[in-house]
C-alpha atoms as a PDB file:
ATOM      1  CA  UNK A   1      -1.881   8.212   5.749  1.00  0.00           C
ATOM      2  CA  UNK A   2      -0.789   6.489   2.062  1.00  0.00           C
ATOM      3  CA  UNK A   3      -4.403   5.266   1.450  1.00  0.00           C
ATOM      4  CA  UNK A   4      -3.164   2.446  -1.002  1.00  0.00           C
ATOM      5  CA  UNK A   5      -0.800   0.761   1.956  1.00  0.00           C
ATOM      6  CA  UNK A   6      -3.728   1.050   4.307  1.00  0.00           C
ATOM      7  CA  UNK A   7      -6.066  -0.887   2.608  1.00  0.00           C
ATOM      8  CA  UNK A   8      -4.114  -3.267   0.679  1.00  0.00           C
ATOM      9  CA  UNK A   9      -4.437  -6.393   2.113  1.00  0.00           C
ATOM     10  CA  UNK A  10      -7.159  -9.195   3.359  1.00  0.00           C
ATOM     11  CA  UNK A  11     -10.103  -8.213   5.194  1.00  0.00           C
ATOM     12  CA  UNK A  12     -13.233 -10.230   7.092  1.00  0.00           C
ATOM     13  CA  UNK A  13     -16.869  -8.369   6.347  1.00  0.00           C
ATOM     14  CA  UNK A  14     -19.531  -8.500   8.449  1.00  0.00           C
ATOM     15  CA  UNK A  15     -23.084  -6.199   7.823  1.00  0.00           C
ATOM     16  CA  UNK A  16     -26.139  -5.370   7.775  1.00  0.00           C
ATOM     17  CA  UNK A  17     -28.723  -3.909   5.838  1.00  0.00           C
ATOM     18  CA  UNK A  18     -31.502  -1.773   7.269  1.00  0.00           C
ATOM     19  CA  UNK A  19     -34.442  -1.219   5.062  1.00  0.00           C
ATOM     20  CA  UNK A  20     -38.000   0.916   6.603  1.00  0.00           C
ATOM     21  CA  UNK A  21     -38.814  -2.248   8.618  1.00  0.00           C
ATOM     22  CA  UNK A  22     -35.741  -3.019  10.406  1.00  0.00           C
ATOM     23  CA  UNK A  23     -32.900  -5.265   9.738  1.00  0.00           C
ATOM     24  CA  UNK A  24     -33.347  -6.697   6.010  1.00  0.00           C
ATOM     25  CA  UNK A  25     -30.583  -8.539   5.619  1.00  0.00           C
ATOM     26  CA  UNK A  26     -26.815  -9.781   7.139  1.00  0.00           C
ATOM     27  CA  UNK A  27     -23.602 -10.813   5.449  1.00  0.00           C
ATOM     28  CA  UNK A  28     -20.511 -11.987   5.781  1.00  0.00           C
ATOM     29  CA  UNK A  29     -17.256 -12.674   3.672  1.00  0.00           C
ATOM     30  CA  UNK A  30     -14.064 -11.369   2.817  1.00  0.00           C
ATOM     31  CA  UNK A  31     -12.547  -8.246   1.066  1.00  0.00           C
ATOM     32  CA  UNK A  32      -9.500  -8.840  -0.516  1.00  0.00           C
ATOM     33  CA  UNK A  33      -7.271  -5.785  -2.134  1.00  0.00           C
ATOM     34  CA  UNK A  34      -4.946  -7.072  -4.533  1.00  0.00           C
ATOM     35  CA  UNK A  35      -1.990  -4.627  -5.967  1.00  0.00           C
ATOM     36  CA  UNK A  36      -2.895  -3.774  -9.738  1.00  0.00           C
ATOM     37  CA  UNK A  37      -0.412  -0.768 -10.248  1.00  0.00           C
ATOM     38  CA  UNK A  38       1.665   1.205  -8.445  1.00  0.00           C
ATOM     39  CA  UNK A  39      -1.075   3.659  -7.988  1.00  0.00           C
ATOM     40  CA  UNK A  40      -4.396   1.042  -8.071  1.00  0.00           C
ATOM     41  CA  UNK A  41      -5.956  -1.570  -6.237  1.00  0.00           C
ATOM     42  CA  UNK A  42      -8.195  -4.272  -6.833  1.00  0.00           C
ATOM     43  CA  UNK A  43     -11.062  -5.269  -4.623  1.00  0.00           C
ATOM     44  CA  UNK A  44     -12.506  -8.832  -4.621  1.00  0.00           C
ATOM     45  CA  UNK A  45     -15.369  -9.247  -2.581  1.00  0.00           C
ATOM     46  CA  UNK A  46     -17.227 -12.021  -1.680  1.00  0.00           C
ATOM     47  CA  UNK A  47     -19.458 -13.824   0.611  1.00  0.00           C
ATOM     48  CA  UNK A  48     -22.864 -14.875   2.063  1.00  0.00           C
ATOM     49  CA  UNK A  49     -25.689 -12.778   2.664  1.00  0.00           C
ATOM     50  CA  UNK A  50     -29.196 -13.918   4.116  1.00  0.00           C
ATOM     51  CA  UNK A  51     -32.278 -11.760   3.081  1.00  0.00           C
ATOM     52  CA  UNK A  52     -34.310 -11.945   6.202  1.00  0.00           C
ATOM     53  CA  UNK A  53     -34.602 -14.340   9.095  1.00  0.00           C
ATOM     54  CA  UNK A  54     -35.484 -17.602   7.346  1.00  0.00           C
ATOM     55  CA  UNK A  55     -34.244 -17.500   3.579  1.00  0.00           C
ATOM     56  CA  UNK A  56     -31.437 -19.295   2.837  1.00  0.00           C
ATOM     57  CA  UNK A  57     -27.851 -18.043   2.699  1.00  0.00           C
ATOM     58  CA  UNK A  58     -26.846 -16.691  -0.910  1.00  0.00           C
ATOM     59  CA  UNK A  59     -23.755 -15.904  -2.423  1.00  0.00           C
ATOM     60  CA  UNK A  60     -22.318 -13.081  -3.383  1.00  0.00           C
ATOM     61  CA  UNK A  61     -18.994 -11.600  -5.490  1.00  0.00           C
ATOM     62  CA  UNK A  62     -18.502  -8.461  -7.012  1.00  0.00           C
ATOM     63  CA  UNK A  63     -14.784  -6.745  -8.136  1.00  0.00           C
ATOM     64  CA  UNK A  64     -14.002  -2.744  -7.968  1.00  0.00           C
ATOM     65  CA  UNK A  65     -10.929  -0.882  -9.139  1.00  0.00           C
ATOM     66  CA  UNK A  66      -9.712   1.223  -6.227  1.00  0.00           C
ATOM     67  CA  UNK A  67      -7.151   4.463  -8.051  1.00  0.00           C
ATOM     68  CA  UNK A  68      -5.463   6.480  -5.504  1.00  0.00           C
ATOM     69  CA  UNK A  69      -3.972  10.223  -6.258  1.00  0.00           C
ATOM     70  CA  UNK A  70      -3.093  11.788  -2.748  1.00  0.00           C
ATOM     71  CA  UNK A  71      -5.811  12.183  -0.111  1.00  0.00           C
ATOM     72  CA  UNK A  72      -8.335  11.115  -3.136  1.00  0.00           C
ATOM     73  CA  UNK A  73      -9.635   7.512  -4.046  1.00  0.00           C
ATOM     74  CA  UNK A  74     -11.717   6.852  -7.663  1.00  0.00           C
ATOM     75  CA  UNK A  75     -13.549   3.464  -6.633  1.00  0.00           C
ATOM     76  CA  UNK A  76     -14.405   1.615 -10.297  1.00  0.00           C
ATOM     77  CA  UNK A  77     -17.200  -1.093 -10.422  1.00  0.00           C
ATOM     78  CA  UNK A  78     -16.592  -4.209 -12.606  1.00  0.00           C
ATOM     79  CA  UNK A  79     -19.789  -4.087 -14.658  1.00  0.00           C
ATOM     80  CA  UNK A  80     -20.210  -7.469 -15.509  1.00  0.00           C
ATOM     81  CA  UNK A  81     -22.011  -7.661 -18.866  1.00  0.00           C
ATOM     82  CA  UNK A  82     -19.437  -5.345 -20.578  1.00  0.00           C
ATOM     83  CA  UNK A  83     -16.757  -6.285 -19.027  1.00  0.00           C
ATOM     84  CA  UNK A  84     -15.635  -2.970 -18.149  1.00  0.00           C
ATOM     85  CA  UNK A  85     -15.144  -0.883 -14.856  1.00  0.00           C
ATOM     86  CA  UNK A  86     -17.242   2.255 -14.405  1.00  0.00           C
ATOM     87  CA  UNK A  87     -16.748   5.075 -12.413  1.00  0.00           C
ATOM     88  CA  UNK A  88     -18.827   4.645  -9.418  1.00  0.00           C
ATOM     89  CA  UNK A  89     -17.917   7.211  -6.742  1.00  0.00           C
ATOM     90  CA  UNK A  90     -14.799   9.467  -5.690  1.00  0.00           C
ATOM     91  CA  UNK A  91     -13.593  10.094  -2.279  1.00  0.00           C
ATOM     92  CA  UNK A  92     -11.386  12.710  -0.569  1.00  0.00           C
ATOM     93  CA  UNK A  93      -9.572  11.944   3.019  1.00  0.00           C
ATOM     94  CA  UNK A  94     -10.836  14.649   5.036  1.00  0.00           C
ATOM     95  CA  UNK A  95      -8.536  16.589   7.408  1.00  0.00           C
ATOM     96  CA  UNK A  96      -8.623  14.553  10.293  1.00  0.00           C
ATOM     97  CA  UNK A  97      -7.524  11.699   8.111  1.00  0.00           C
ATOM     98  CA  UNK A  98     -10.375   9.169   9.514  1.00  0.00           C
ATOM     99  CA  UNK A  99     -12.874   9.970   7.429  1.00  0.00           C
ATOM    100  CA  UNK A 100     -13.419   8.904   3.553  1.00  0.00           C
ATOM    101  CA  UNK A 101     -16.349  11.902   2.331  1.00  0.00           C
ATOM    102  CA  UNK A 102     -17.643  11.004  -1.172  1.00  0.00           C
ATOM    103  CA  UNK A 103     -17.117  14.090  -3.754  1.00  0.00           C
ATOM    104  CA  UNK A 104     -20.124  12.861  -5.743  1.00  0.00           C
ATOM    105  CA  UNK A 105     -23.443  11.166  -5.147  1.00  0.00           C
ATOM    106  CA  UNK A 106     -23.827   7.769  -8.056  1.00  0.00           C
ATOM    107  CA  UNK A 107     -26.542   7.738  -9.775  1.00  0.00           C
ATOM    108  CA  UNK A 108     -28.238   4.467 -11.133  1.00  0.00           C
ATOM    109  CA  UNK A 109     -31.277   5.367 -12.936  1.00  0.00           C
ATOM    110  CA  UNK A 110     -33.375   6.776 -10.956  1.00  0.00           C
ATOM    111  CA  UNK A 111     -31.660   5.819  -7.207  1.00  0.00           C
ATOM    112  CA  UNK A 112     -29.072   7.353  -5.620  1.00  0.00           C
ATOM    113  CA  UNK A 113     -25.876   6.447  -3.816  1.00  0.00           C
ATOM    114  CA  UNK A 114     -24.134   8.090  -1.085  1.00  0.00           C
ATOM    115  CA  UNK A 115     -20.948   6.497   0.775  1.00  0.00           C
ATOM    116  CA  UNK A 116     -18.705   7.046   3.020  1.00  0.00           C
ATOM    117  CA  UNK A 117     -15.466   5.165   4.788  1.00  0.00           C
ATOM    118  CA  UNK A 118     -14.523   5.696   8.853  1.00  0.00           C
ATOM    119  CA  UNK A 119     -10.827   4.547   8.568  1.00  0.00           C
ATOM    120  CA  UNK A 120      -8.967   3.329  12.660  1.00  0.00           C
ATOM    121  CA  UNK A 121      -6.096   1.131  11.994  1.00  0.00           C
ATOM    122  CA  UNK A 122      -6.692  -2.521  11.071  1.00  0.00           C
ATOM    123  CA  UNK A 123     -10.665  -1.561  10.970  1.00  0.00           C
ATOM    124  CA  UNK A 124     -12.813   0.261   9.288  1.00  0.00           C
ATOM    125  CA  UNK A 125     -16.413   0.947   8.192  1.00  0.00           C
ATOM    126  CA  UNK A 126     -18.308   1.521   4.941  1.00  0.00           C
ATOM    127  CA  UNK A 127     -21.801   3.340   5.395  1.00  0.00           C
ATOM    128  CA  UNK A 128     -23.901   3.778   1.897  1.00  0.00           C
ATOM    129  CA  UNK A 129     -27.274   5.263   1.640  1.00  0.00           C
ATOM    130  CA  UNK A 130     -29.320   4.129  -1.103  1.00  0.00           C
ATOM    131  CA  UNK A 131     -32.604   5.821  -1.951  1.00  0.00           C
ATOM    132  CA  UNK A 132     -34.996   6.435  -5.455  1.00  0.00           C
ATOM    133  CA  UNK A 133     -38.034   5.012  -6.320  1.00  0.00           C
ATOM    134  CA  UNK A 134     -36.542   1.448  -7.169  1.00  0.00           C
ATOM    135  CA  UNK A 135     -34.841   1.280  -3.306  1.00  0.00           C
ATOM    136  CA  UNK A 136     -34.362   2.423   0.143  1.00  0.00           C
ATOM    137  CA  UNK A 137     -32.012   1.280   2.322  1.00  0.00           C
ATOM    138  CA  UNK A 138     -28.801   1.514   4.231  1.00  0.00           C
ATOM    139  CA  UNK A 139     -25.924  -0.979   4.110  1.00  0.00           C
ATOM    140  CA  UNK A 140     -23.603  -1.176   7.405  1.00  0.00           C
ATOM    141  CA  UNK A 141     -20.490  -2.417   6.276  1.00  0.00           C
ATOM    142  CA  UNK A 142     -17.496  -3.608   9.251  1.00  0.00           C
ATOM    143  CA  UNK A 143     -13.892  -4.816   7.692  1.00  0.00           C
ATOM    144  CA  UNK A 144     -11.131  -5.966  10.394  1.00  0.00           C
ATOM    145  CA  UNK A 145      -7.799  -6.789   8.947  1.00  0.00           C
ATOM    146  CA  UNK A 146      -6.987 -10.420   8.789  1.00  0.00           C
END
């Protein structure tokens, strides 16, 4: 599987996020991957989320750098205030080619977070464990190609 042709291309988000009580909040929006290089993608996403049953929807953006090498993919997050894109976490296909395994855990302060990407055709799914003293929680992400 080329990993830049797979997800290149428009995609509709749904998720969740699961906190120690249950469901904390659900979102919905689109990811789009944009070409940047022959080798690198950019992600825009953006949507709605709404933090609990009652609050009001809120929206969201935020931009990574996606840089593929092979079977391995170096996602980038557009830190806003600088300007500049970070390293935020590396993946490796595994050998089954469905799976997306993170090579590192990211560290933000004092929380950490762990990712990983089930890849099926024109879907897929983003799992990513956050956890530290700031923050605990799990974020459920589904993409479907549109």
């Amino acid at each position: 599987m080329k990993l830049y042709d797979y997800f290149w291309g428009d995609w509709q988000l749904t998720g969740t996020s699961h906190n120690s009580t249950g469901t904390a909040a659900t979102m919905h929006g689109t990811w789009r991957f944009s070409p940047l290089s022959p080798d690198s993608l950019l992600l825009t996403e953006n949507g709605e989320m709404i933090m609990g049953k009652t609050a009001a929807p809120l929206s969201f953006w935020r931009e990574y750098r996606y840089q593929f090498a092979g079977d391995r993919v170096l996602v980038y997050f557009h830190d806003q205030p600088s300007g500049n894109y970070e390293l935020y976490q590396a993946y490796r296909l595994d050998e089954n080619g469905h799976l997306l395994v993170p090579d590192n855990t990211y560290l933000c302060a004092l929380d950490t977070y762990d990712a990983r990407f089930e890849l099926d055709n024109a879907h897929f799914a983003q799992h990513t464990w956050v956890n530290g003293p700031q923050k605990d929680y799990r974020l459920d992400k589904e993409l479907q190609r549109i």
